[in-house]
C-alpha atoms as a PDB file:
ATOM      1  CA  UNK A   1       0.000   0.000   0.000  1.00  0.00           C
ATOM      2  CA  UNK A   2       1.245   3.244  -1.057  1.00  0.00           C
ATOM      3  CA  UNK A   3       1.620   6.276   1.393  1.00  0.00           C
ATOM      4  CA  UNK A   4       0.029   9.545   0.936  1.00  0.00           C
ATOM      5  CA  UNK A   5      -0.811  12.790   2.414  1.00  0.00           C
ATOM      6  CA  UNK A   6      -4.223  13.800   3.135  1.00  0.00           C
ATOM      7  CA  UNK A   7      -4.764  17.650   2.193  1.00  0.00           C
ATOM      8  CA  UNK A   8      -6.288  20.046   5.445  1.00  0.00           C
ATOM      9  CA  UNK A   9      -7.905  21.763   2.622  1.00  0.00           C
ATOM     10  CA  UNK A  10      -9.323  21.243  -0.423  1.00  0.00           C
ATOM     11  CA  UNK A  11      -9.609  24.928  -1.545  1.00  0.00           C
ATOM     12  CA  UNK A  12      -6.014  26.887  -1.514  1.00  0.00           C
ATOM     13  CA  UNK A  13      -5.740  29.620   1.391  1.00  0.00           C
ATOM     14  CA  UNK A  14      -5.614  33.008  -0.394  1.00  0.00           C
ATOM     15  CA  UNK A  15      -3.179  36.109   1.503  1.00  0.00           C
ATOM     16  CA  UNK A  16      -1.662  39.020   0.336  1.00  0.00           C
ATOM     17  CA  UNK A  17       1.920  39.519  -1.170  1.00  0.00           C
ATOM     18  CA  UNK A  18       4.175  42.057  -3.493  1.00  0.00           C
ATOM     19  CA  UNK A  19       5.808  40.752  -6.415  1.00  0.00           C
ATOM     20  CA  UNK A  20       7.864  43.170  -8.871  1.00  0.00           C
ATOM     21  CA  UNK A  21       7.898  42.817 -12.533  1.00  0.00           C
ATOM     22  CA  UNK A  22      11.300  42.223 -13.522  1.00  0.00           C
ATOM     23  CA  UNK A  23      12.582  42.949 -17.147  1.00  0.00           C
ATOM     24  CA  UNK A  24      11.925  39.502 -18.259  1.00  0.00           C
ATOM     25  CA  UNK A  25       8.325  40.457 -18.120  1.00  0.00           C
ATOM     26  CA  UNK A  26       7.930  37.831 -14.523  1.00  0.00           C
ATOM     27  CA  UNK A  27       6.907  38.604 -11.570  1.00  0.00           C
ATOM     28  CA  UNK A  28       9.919  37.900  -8.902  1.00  0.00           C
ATOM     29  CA  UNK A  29       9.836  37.980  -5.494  1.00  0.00           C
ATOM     30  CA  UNK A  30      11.313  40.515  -3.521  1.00  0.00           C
ATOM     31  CA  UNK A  31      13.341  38.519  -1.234  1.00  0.00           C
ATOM     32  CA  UNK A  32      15.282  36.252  -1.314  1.00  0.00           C
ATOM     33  CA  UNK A  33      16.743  34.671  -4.706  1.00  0.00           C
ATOM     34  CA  UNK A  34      14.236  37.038  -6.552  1.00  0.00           C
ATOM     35  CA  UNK A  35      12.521  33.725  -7.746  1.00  0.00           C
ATOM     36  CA  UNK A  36      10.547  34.138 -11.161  1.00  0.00           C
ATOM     37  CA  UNK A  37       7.080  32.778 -10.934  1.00  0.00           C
ATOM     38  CA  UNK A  38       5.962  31.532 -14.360  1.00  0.00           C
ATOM     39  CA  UNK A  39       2.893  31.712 -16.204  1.00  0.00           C
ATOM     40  CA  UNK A  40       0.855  28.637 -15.816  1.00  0.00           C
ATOM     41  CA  UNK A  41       3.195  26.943 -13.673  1.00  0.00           C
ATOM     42  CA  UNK A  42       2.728  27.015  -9.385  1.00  0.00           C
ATOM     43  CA  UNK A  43       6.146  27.958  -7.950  1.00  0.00           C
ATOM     44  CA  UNK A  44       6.991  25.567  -5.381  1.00  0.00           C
ATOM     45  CA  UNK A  45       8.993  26.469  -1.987  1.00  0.00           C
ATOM     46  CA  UNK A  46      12.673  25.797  -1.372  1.00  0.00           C
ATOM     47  CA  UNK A  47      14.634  25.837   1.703  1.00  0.00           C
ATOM     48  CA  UNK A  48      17.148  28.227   1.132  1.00  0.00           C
ATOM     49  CA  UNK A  49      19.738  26.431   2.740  1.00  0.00           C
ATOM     50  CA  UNK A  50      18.778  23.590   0.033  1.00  0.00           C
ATOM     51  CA  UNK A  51      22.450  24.841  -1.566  1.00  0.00           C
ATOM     52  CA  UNK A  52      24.882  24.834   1.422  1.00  0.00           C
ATOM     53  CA  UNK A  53      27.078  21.841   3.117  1.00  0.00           C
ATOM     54  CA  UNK A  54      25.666  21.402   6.075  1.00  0.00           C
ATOM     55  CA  UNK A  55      28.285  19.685   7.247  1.00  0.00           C
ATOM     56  CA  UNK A  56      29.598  23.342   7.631  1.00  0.00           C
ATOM     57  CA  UNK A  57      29.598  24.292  11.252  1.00  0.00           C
ATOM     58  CA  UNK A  58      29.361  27.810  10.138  1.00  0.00           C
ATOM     59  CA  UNK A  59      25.434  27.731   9.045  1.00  0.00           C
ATOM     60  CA  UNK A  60      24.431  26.223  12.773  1.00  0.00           C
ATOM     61  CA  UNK A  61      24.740  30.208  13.708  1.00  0.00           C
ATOM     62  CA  UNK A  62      22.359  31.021  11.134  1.00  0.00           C
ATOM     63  CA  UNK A  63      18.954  32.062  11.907  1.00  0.00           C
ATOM     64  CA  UNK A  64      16.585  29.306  11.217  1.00  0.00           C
ATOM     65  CA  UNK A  65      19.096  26.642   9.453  1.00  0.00           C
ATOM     66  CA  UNK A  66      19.016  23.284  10.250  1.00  0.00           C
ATOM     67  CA  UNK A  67      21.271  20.586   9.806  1.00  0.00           C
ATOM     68  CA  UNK A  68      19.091  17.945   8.427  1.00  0.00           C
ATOM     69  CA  UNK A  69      17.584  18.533   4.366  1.00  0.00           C
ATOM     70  CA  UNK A  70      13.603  18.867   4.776  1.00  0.00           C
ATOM     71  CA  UNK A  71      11.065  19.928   2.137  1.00  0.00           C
ATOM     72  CA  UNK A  72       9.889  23.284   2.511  1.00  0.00           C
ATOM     73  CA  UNK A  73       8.352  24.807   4.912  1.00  0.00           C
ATOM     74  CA  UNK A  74       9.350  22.799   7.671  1.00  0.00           C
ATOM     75  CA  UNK A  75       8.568  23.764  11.709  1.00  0.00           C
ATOM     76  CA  UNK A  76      12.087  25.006  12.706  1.00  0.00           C
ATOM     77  CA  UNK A  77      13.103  26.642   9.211  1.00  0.00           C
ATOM     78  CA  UNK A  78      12.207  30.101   7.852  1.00  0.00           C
ATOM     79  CA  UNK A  79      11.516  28.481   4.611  1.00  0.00           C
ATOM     80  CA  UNK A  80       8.667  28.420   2.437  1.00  0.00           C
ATOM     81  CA  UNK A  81       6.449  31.538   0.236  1.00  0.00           C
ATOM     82  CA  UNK A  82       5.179  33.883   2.748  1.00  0.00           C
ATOM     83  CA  UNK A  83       1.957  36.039   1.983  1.00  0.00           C
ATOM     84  CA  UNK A  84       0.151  38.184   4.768  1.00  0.00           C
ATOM     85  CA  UNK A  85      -3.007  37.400   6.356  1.00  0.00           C
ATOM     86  CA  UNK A  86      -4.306  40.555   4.575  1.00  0.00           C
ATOM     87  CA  UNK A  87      -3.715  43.956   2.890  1.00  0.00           C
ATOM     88  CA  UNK A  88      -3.235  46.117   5.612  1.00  0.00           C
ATOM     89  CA  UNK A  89      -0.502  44.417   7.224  1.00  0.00           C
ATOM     90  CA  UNK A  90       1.689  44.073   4.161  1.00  0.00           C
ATOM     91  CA  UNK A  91       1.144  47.721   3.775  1.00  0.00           C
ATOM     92  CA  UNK A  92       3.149  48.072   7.121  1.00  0.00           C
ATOM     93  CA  UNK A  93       6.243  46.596   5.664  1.00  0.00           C
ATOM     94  CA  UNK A  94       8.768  48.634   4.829  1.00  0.00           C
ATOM     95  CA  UNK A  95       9.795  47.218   0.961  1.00  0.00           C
ATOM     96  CA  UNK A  96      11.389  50.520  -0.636  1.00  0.00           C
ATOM     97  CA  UNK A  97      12.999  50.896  -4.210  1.00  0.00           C
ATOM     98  CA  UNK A  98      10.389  48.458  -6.009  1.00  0.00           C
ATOM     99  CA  UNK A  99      10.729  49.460  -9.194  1.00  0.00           C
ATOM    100  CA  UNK A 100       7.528  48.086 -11.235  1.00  0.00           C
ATOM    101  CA  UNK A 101       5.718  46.697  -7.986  1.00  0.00           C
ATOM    102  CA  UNK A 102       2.739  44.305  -8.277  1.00  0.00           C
ATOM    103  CA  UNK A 103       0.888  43.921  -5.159  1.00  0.00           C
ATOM    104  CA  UNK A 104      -2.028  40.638  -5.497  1.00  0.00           C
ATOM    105  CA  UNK A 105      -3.426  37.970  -3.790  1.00  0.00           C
ATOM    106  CA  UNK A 106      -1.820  34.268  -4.028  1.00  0.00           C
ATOM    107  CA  UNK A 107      -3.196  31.001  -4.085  1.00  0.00           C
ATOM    108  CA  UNK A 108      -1.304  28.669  -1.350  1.00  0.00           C
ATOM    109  CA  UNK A 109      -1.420  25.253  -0.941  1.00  0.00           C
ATOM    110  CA  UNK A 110       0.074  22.158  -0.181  1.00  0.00           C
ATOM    111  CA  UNK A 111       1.805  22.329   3.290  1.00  0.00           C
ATOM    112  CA  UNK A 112       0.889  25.546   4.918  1.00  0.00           C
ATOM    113  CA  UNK A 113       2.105  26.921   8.411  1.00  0.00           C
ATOM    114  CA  UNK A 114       0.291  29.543   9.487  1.00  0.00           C
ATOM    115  CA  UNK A 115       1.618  32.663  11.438  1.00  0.00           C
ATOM    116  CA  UNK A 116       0.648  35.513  13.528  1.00  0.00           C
ATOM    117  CA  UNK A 117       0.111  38.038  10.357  1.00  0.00           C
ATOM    118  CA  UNK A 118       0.268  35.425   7.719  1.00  0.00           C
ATOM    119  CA  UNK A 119       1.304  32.002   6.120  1.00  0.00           C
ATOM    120  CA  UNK A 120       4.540  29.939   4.758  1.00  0.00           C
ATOM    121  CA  UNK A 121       3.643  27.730   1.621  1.00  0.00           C
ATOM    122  CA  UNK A 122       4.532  24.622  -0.126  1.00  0.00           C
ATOM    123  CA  UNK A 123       3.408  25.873  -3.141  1.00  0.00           C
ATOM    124  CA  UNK A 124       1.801  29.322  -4.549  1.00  0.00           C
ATOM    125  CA  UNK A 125       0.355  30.928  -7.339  1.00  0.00           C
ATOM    126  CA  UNK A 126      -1.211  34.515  -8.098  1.00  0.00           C
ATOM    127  CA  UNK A 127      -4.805  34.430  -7.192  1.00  0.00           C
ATOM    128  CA  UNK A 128      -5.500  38.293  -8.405  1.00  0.00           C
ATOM    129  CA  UNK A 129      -3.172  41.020  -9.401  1.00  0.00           C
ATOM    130  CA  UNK A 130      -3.399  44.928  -9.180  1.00  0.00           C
ATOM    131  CA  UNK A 131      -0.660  47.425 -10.888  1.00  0.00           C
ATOM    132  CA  UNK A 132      -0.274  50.917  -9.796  1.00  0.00           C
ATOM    133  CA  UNK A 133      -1.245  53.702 -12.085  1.00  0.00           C
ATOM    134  CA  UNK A 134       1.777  55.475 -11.677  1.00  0.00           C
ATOM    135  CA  UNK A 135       3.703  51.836 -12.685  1.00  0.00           C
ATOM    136  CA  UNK A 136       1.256  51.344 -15.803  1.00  0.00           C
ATOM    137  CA  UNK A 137       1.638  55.429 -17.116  1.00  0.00           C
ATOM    138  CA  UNK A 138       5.145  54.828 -17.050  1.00  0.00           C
ATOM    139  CA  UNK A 139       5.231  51.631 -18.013  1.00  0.00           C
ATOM    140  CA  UNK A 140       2.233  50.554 -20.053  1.00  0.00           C
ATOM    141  CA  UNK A 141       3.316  47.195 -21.584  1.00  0.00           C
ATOM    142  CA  UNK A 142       3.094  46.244 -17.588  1.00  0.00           C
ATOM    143  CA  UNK A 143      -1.216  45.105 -17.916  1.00  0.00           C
ATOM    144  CA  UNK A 144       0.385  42.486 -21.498  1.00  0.00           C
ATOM    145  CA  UNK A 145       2.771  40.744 -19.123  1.00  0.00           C
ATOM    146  CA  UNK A 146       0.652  40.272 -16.155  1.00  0.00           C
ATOM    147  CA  UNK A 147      -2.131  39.076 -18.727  1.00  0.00           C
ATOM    148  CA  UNK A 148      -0.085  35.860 -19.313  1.00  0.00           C
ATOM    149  CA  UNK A 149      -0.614  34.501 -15.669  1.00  0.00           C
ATOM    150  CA  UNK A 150      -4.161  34.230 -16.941  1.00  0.00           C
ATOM    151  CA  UNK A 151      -5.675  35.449 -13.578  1.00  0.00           C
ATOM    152  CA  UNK A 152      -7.758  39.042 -12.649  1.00  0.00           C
ATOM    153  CA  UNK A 153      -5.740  42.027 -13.204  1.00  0.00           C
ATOM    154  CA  UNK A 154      -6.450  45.531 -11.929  1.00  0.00           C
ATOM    155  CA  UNK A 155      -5.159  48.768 -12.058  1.00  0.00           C
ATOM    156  CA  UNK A 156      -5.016  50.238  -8.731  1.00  0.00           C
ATOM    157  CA  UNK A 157      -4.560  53.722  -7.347  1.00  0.00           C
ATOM    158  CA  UNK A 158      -0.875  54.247  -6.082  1.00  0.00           C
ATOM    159  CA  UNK A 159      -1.993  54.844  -2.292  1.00  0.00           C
ATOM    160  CA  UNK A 160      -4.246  51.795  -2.451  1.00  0.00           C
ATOM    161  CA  UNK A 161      -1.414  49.047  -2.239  1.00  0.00           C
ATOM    162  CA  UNK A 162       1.757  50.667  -1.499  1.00  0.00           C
ATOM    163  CA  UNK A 163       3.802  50.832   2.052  1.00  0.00           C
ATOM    164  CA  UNK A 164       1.581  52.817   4.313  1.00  0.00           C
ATOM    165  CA  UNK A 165       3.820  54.913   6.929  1.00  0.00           C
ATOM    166  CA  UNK A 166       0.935  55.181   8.738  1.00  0.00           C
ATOM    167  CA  UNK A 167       0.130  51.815   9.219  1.00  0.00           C
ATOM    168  CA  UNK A 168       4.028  50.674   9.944  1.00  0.00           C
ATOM    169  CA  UNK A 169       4.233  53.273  12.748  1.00  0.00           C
ATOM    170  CA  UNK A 170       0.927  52.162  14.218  1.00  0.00           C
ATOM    171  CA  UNK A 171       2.428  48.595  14.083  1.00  0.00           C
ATOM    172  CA  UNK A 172       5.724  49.568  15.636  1.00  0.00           C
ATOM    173  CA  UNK A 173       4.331  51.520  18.473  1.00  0.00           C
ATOM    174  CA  UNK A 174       1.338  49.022  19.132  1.00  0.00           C
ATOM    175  CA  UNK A 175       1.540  47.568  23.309  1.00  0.00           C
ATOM    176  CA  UNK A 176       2.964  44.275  23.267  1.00  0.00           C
ATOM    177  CA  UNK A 177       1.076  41.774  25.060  1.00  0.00           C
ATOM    178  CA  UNK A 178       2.392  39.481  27.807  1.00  0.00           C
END
């Protein structure tokens, strides 16, 4: 008898994330390796230690390494593809210099750990997309490349999406609880 995984869900949990549009006309994350996400195809998670001997003592200092390989995300890693609960807390992250930025909802699915303000993924895929108008005036041919991921795409206003001062003071200044 073969083994398998039974899903927790049978729908994908949909969050919040930024993407930019890099010149290759992909969306790419913002962290990390700058991973391209391809039309039609889910991207599925790494560990980003997946790379590294880790036989090398040097990496057990490393925030969230871990000596043994695991699929991604794993309890005890930082790996996986994040996306926020919801919109207003990813507008309290400071992400500056995002030339071309796409901010969307994302399909996730497969192994998913949730966390306090949102989720780490197995796999992911855009669920909804929304340009800025000030991307799309300057760069127009912006609305034909996000077309090709064959999922909703809106133009946006610029203060609709974006980092939110506001919102990352409020967050920063907010009572901790004991």
């Amino acid at each position: 008898m073969r083994d398998f995984t039974v899903p927790d869900s049978v729908t994908p949990i949909v969050a919040w994330r930024y993407w930019r549009l890099g010149h290759d006309r992909l969306l790419r994350s913002l962290t990390g390796r700058h991973q391209a996400w391809a039309p039609g195809q889910a991207l599925g998670a790494r560990c980003r230690f997946d790379h590294v001997d880790r036989s090398d003592w040097r990496y057990r200092m490393v925030s969230g390494f871990s000596v043994h390989a695991h699929a991604a995300p794993a309890e005890g890693c930082t790996c996986g593809l994040y996306a926020a609960r919801d919109l207003d807390h990813l507008r309290g992250q400071m992400l500056f210099g995002l030339h071309r930025m796409v901010v969307g909802e994302v399909a996730l699915w497969g192994k998913v750990i949730p966390g306090k303000h949102g989720y780490r993924a197995e796999f992911a895929y855009p669920h909804r997309l929304c340009v800025f108008e000030g991307t799309v005036n300057r760069h127009p041919e912006v609305l034909g490349a996000l077309s090709a991921y064959g999922v909703p795409v809106e133009v946006v206003g610029d203060r609709q999406g974006a980092f939110s001062p506001a919102l990352a003071v409020a967050r920063a200044v907010k009572p901790r609880r004991r």
